[in-house]
Protein backbone atom coordinates (compact mmCIF):
# COMPACT_ATOMS: atom_id res chain seq x y z
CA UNK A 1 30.27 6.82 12.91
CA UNK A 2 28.45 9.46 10.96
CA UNK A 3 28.33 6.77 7.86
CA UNK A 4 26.82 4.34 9.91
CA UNK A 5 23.75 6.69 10.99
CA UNK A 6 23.48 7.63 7.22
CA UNK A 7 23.57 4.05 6.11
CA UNK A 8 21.20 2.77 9.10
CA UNK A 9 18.34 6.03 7.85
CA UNK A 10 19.05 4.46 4.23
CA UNK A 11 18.11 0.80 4.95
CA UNK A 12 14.97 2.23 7.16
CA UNK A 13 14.01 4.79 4.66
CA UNK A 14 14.43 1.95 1.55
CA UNK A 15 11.97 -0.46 4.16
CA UNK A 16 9.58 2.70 4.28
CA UNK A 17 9.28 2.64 0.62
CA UNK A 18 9.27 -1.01 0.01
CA UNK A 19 6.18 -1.30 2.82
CA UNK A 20 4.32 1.74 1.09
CA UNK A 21 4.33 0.39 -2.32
CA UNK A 22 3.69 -3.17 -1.13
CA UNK A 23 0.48 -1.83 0.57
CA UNK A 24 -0.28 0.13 -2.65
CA UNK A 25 -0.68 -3.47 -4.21
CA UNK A 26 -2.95 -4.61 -1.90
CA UNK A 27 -5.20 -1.88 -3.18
CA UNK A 28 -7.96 -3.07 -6.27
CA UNK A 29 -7.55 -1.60 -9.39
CA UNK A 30 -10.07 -3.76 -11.15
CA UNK A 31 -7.43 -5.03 -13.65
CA UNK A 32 -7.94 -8.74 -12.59
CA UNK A 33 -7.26 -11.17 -15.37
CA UNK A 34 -10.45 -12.55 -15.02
CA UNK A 35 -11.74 -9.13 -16.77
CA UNK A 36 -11.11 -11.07 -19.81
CA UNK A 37 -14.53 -12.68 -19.36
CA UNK A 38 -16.54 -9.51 -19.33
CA UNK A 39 -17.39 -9.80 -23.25
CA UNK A 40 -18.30 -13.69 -22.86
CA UNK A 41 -22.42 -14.06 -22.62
CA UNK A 42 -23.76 -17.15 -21.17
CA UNK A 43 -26.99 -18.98 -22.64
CA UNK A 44 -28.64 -18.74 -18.77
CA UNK A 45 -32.13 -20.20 -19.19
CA UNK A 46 -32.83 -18.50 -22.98
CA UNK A 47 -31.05 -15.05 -21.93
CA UNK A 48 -27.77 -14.07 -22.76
CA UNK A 49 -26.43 -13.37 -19.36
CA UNK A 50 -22.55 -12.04 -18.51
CA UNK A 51 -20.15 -14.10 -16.42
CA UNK A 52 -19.67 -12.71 -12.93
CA UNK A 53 -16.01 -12.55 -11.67
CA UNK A 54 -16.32 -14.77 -8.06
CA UNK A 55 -13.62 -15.38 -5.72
CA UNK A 56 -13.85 -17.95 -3.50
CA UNK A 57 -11.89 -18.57 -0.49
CA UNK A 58 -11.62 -21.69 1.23
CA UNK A 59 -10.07 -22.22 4.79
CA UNK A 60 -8.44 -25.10 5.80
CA UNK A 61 -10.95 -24.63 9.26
CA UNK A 62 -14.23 -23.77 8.35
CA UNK A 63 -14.78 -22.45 11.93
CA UNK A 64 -12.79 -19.26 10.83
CA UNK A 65 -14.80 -18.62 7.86
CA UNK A 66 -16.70 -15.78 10.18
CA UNK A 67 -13.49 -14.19 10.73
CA UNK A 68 -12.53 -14.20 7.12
CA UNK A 69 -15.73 -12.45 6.69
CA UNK A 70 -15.29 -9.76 9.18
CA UNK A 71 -11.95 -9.52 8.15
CA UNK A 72 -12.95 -8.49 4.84
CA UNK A 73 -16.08 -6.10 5.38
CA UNK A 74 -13.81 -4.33 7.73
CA UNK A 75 -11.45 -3.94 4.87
CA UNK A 76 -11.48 -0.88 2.49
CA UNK A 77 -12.02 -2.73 -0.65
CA UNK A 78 -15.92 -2.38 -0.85
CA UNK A 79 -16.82 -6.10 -1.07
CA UNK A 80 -19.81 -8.22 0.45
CA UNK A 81 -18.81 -11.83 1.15
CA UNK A 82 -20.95 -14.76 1.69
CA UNK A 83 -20.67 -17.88 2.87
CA UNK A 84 -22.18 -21.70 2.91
CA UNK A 85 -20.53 -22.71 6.02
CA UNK A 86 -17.23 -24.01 3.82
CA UNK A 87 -16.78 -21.49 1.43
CA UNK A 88 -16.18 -17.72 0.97
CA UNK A 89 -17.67 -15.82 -2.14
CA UNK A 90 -16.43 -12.91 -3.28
CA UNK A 91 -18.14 -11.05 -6.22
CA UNK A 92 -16.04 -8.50 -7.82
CA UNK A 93 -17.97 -5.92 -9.48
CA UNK A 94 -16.70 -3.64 -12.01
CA UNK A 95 -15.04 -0.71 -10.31
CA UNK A 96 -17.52 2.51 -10.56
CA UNK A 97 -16.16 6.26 -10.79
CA UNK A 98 -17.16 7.00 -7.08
CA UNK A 99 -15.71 3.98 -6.04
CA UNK A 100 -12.16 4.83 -8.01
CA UNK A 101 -11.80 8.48 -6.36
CA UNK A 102 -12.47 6.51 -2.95
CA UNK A 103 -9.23 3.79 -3.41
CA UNK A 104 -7.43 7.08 -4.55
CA UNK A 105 -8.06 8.61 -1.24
CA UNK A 106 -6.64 5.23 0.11
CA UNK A 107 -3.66 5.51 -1.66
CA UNK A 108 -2.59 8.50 -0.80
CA UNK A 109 -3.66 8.32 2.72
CA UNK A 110 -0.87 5.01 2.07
CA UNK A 111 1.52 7.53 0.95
CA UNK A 112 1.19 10.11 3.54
CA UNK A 113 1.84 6.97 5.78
CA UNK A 114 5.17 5.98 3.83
CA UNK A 115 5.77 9.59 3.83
CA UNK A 116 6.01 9.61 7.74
CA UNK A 117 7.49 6.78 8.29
CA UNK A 118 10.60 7.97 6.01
CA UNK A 119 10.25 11.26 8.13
CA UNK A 120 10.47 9.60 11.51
CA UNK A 121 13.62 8.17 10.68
CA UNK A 122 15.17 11.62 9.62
CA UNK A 123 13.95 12.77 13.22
CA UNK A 124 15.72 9.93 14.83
CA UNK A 125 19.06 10.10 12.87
CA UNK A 126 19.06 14.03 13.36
CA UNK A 127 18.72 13.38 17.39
CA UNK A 128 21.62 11.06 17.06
CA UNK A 129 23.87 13.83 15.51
CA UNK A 130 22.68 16.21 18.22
CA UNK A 131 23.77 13.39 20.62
CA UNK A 132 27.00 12.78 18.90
CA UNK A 133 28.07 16.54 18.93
CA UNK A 134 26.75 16.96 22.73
CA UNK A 135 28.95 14.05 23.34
CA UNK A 136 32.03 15.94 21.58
CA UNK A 137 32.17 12.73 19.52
CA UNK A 138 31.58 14.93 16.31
CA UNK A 139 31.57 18.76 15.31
CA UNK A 140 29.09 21.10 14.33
CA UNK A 141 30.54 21.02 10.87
CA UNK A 142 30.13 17.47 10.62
CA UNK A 143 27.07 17.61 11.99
CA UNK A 144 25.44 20.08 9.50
CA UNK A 145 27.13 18.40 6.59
CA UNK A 146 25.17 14.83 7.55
CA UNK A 147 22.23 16.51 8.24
CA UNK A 148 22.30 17.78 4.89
CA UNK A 149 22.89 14.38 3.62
CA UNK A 150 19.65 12.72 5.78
CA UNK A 151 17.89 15.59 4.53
CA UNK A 152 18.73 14.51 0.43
CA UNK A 153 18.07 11.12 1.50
CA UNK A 154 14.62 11.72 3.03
CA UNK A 155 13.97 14.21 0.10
CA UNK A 156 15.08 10.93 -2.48
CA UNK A 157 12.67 8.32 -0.68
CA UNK A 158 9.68 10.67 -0.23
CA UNK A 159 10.35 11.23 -4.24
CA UNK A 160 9.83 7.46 -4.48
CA UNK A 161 6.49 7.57 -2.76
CA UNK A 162 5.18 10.02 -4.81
CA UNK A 163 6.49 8.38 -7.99
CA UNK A 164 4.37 5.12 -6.52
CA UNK A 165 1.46 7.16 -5.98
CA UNK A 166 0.92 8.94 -9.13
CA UNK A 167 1.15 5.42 -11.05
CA UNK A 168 -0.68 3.90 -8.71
CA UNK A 169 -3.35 6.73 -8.81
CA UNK A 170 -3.33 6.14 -12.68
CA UNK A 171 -3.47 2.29 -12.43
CA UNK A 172 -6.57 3.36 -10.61
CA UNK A 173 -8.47 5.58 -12.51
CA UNK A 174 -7.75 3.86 -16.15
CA UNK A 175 -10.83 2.44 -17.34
């Protein structure tokens, strides 16, 4: 019975992780493929001009092209859309240092989320054991023994985190 507590925290605790570092990815780094463009100049009316990274985004119903646009200056990734009634602009500008140490913050505001969530399911598996012994299903032996081995597990995933954080931390401050 005890297994099947440790094994249920395990599965939660590995979905804890997986959801932090997916989240981590939907943080900007600036390392967008179309960076490979920076160096091109453009002959723009006698004056070499740069090519500006643009994403557009265009919705199958253009009458939720205001939400997309709320969506995304609600968002923390610092970006101005615009629209022409069918289409969504995005400009990407180059990251700046201010703007690096702020996605950092958001990162590891991620993490301490991950970090929770992996903690929360400790709490719950440890009031199951308290249930289990106050039902005389298990011992206090037993009991300390798997709550040693939540404790390792939660101690493994929260490791994990903070092995996502500090490369994601250094994904974002490489220039």
């Amino acid at each position: 019975m005890i297994d099947d507590f440790i094994g249920d925290a395990t599965r939660r605790m590995d979905k804890s992780v997986e959801s932090a570092a997916h989240e981590f990815n939907t943080v900007r780094t600036g390392r967008a493929s179309a960076a490979l463009l920076d160096r091109i100049q453009v002959d723009y009316y006698g004056t070499p001009t740069p090519l500006q990274r643009l994403i557009t985004i265009q919705p199958y119903d253009p009458g939720s092209i205001k939400a997309i646009e709320r969506a995304i200056l609600e968002s923390d990734l610092g970006l101005t859309p615009s629209n022409d009634g069918k289409i969504v602009r995005l400009p990407i500008p180059q990251l700046t240092e201010e703007r690096r140490i702020e996605l950092v913050k958001v990162v590891r505001h991620l993490a301490e989320e991950g970090r929770v969530a992996v903690r929360n399911v400790r709490r719950d598996v440890m009031h199951d054991l308290k249930e289990l012994v106050k039902n005389g299903d298990v011992g206090d032996d037993e009991e300390r023994r798997a709550e040693d081995r939540v404790q390792k597990l939660t101690d493994e995933h929260v490791a994990k985190i903070e092995d996502l954080l500090k490369r994601k931390e250094a994904e974002i401050m490489e220039v």
